[in-house]
N, C-alpha and C. Protein backbone atom coordinates (compact mmCIF):
# COMPACT_ATOMS: atom_id res chain seq x y z
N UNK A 1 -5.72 21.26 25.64
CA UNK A 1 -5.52 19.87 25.29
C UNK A 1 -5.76 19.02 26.53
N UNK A 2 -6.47 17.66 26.30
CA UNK A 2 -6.91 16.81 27.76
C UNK A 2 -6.44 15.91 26.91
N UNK A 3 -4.84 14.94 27.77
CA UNK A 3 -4.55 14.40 27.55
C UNK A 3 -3.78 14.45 25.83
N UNK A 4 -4.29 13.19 24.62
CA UNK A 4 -3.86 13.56 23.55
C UNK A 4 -4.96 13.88 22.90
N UNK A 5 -5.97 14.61 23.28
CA UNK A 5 -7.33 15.58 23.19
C UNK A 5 -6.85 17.20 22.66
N UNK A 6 -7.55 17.33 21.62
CA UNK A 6 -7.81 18.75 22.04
C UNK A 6 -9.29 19.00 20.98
N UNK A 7 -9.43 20.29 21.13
CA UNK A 7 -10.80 20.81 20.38
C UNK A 7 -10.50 22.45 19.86
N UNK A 8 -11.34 22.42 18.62
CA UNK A 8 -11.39 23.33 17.59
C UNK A 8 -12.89 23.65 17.76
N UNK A 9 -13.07 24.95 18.20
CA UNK A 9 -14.70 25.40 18.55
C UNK A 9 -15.03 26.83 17.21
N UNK A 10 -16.03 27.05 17.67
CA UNK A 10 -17.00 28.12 16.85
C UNK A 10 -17.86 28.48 17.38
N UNK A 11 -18.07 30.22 17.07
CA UNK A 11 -19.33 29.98 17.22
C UNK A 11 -19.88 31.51 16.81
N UNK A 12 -21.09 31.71 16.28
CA UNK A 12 -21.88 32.62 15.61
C UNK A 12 -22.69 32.99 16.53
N UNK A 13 -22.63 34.07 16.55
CA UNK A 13 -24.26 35.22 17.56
C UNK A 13 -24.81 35.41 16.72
N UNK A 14 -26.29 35.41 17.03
CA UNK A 14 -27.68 35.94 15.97
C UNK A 14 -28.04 35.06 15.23
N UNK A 15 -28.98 35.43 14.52
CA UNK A 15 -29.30 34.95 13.42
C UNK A 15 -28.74 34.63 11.82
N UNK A 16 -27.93 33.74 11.49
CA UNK A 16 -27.48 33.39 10.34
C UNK A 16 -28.23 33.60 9.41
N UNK A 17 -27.36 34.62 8.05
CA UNK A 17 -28.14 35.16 6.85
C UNK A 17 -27.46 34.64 6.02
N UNK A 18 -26.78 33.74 6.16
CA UNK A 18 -25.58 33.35 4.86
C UNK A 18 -25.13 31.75 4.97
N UNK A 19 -24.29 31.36 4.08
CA UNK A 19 -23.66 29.86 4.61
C UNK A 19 -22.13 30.59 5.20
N UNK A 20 -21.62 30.03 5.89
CA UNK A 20 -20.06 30.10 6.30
C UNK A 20 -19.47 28.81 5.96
N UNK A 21 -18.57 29.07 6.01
CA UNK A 21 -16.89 28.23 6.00
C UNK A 21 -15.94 28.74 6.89
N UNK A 22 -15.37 27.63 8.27
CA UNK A 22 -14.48 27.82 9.34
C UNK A 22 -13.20 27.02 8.75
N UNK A 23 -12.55 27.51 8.79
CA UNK A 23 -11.27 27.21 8.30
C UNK A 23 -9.94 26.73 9.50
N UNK A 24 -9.40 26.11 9.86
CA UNK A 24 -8.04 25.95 10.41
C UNK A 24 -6.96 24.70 9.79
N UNK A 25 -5.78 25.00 10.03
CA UNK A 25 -4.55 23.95 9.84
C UNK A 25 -4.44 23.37 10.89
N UNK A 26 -4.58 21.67 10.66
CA UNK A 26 -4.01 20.99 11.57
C UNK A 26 -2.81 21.26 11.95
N UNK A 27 -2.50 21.16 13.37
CA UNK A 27 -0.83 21.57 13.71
C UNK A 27 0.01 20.11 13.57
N UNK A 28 -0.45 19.08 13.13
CA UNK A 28 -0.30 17.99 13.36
C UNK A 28 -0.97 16.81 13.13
N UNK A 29 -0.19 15.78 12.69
CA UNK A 29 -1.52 14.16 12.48
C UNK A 29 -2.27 14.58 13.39
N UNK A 30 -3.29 14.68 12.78
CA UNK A 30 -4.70 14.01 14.16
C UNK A 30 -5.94 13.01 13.76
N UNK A 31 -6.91 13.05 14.37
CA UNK A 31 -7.73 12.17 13.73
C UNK A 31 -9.03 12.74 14.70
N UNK A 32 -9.93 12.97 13.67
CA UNK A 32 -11.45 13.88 14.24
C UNK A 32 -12.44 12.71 14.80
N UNK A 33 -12.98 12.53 16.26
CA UNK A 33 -13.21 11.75 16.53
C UNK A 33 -14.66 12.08 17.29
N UNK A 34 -15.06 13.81 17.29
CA UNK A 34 -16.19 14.27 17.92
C UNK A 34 -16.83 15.21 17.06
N UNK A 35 -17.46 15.32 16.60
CA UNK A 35 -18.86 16.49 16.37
C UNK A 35 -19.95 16.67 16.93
N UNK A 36 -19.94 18.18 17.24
CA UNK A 36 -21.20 18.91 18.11
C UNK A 36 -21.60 19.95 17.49
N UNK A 37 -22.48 20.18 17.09
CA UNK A 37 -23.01 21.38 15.98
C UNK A 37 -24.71 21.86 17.09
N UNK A 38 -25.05 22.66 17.02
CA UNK A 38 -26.17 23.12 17.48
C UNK A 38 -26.63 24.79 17.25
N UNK A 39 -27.72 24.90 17.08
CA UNK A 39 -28.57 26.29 17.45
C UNK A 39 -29.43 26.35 18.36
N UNK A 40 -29.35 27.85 18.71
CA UNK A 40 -30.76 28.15 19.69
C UNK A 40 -31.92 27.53 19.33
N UNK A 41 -32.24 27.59 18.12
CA UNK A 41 -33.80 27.18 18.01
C UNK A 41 -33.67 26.33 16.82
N UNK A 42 -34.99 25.95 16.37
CA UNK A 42 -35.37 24.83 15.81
C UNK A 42 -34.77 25.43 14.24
N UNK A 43 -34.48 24.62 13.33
CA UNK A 43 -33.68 25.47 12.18
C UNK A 43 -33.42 24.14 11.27
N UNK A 44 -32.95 23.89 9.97
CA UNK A 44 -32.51 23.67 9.02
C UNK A 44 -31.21 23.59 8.89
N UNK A 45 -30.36 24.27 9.37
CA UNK A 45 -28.85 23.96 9.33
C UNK A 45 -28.27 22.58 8.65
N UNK A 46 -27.57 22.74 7.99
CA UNK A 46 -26.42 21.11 7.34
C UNK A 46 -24.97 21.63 7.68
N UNK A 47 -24.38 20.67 8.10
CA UNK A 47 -22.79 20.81 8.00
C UNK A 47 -22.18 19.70 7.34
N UNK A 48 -21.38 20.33 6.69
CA UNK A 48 -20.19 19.36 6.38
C UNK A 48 -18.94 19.50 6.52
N UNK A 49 -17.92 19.08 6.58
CA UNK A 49 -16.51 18.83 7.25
C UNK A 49 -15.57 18.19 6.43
N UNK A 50 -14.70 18.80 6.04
CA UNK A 50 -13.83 18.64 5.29
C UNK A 50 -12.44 18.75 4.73
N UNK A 51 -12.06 18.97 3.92
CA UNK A 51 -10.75 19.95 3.86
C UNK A 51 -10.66 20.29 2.33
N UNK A 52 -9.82 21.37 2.32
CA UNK A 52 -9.48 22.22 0.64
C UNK A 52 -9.81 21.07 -0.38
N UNK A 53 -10.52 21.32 -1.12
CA UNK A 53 -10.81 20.09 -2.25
C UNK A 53 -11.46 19.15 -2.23
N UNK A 54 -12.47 18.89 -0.93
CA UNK A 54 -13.07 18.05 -0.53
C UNK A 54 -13.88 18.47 0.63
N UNK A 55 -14.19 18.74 0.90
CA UNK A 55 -15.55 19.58 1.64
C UNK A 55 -16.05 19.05 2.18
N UNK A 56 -16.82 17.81 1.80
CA UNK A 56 -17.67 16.71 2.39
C UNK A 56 -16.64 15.74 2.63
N UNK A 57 -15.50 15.50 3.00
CA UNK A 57 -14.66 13.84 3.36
C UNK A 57 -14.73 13.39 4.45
N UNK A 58 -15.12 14.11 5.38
CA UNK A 58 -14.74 13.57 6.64
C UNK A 58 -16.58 13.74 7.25
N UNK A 59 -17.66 14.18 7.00
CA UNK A 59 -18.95 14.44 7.63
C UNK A 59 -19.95 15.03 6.42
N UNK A 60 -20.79 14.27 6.22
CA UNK A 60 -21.42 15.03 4.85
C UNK A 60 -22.81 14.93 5.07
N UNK A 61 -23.69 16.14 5.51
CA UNK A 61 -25.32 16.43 5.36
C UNK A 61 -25.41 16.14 6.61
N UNK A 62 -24.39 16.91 8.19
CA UNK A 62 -25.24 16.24 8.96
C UNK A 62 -26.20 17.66 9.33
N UNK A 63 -27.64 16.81 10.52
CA UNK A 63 -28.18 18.18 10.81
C UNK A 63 -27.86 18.82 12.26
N UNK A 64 -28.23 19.94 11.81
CA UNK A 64 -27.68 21.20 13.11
C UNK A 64 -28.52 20.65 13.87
N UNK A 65 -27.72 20.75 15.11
CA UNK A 65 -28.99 19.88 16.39
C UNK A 65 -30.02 21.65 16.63
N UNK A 66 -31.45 21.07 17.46
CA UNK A 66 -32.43 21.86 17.64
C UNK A 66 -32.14 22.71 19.00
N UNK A 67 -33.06 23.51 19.00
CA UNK A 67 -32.98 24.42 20.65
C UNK A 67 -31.80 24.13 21.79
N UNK A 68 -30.82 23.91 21.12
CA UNK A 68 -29.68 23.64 22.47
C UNK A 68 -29.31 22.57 22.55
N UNK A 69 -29.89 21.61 21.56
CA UNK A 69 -28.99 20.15 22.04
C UNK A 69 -28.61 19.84 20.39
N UNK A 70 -27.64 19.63 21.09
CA UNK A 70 -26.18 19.04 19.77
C UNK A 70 -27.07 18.16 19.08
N UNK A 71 -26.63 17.97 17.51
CA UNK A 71 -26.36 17.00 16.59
C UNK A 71 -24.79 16.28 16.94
N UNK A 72 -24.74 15.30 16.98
CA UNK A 72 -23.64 14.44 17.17
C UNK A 72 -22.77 13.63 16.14
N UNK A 73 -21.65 13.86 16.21
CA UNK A 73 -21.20 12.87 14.94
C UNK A 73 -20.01 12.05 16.19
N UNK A 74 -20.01 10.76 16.39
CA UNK A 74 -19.39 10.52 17.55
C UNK A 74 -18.94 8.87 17.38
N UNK A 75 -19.16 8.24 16.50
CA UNK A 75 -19.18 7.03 15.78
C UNK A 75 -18.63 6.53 14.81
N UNK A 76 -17.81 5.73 14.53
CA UNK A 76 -16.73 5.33 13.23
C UNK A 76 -18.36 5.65 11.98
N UNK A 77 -19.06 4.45 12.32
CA UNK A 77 -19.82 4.90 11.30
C UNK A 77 -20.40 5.47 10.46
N UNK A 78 -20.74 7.49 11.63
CA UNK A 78 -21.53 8.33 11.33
C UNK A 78 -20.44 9.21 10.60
N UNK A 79 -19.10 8.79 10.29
CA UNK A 79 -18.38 9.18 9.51
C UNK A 79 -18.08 8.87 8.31
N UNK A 80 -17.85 9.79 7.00
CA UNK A 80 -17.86 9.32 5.66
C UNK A 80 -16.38 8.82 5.56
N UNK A 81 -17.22 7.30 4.79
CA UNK A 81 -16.33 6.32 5.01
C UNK A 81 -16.28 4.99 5.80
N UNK A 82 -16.88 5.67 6.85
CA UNK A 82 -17.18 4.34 8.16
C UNK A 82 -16.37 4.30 9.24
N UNK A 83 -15.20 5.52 9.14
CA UNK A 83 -13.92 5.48 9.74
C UNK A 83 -13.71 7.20 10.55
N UNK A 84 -12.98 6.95 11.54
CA UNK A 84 -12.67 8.12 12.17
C UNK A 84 -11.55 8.95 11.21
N UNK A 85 -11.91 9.89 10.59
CA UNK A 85 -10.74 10.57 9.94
C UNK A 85 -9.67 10.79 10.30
N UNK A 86 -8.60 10.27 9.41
CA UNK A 86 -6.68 10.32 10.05
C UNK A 86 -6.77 12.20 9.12
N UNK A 87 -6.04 12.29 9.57
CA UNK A 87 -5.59 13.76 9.04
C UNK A 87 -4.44 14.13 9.41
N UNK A 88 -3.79 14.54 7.71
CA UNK A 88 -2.22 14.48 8.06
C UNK A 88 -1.85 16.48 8.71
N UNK A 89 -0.77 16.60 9.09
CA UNK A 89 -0.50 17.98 9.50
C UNK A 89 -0.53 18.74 8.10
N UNK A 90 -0.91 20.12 8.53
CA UNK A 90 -0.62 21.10 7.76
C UNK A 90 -1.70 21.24 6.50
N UNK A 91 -2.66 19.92 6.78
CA UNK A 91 -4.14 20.13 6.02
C UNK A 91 -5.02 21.59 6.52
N UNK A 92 -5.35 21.78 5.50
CA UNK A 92 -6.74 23.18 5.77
C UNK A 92 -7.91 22.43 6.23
N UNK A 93 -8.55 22.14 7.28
CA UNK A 93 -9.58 21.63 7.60
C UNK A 93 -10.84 22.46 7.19
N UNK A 94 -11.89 22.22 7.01
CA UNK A 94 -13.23 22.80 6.74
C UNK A 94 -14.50 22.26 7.24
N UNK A 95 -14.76 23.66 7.58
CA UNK A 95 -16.94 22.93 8.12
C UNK A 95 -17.30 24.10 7.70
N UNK A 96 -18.09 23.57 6.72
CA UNK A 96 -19.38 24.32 5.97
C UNK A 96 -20.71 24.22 6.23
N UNK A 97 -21.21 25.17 6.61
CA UNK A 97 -22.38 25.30 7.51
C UNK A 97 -23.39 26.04 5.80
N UNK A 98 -24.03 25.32 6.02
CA UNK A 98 -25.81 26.00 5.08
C UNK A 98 -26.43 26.59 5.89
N UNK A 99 -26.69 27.41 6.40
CA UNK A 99 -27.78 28.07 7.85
C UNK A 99 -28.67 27.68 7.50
N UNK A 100 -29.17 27.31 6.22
CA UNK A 100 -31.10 26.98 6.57
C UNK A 100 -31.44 26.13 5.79
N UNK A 101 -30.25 25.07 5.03
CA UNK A 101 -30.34 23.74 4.21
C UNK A 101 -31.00 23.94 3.03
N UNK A 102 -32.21 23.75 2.64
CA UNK A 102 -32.57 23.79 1.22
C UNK A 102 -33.89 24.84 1.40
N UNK A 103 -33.99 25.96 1.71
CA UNK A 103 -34.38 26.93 1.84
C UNK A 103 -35.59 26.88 3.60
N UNK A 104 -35.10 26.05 4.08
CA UNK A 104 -35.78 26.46 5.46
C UNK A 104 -35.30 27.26 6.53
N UNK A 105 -35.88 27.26 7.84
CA UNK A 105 -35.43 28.38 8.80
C UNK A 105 -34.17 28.52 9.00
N UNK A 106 -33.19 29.64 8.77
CA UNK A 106 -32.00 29.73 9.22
C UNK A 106 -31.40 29.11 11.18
N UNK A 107 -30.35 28.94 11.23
CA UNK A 107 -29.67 28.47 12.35
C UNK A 107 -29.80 30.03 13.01
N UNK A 108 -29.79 30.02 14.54
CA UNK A 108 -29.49 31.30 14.93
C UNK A 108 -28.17 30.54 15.99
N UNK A 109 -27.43 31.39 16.94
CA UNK A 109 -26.52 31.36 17.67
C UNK A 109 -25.80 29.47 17.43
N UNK A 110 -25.44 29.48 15.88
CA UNK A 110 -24.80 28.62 15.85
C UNK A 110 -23.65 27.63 16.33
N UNK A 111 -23.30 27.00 17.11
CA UNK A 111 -21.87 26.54 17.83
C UNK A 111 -21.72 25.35 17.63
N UNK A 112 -19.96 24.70 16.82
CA UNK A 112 -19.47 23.60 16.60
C UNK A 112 -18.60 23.57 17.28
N UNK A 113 -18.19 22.18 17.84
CA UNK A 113 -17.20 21.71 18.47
C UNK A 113 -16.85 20.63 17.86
N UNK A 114 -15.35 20.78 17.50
CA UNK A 114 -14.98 19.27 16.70
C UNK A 114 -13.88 18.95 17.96
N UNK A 115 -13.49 17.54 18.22
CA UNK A 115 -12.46 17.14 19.20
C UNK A 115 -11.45 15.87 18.04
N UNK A 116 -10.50 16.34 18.91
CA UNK A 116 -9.30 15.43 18.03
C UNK A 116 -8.74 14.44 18.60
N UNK A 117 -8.12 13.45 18.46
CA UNK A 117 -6.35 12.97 18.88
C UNK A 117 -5.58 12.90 18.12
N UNK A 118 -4.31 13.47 18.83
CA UNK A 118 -3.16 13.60 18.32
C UNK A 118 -2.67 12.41 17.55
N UNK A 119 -1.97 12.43 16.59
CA UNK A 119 -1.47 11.46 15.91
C UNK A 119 -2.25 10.60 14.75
């Protein structure tokens, strides 16, 4: 934790043959205020971000960044809604990854970083 910071990471070796779903409980109000998604190479990847029953609420269709540099979600705007997601404790959070979106190249060595503040 930095400061009232902290971060929830991931991350996949190889080549992605499937979609996943990363799962954790907030320990606490927070509010999601960073996304970093990326693969090794050039790829198709979508994520979305969410929680139990809603999948897409908080980030919906973004793309997996290319060869090493992040896709960003970092902006009230680039969030569904227009707003930085409040999130109460003890929610199931979710990011659902498509490895290769609507049938293109899969993601390989996939890695998300979501960042929070407390409260």
């Amino acid at each position: 934790m930095q400061g009232n910071h902290f971060a929830v990471s991931y991350h996949t070796a190889g080549n992605a043959a499937a979609n996943h779903v990363f799962t954790f409980t907030a320990p606490f109000d927070c509010t999601l205020e960073y996304v970093s998604a990326v693969g090794s190479n050039t790829n198709n990847g979508i994520l979305d971000i969410g929680y139990t029953g809603a999948l897409e609420a908080y980030v919906l269709n973004k793309d997996v960044g290319d060869g090493l540099v992040p896709g960003t979600v970092d902006a009230p705007g680039e969030f569904v809604g227009s707003n930085y997601p409040h999130i109460a404790a003890g929610t199931v959070v979710t990011a659902s990854l498509d490895y290769d979106g609507a049938g293109g190249t899969a993601v390989a060595d996939f890695t998300l970083v979501m960042v929070f503040t407390e409260g």
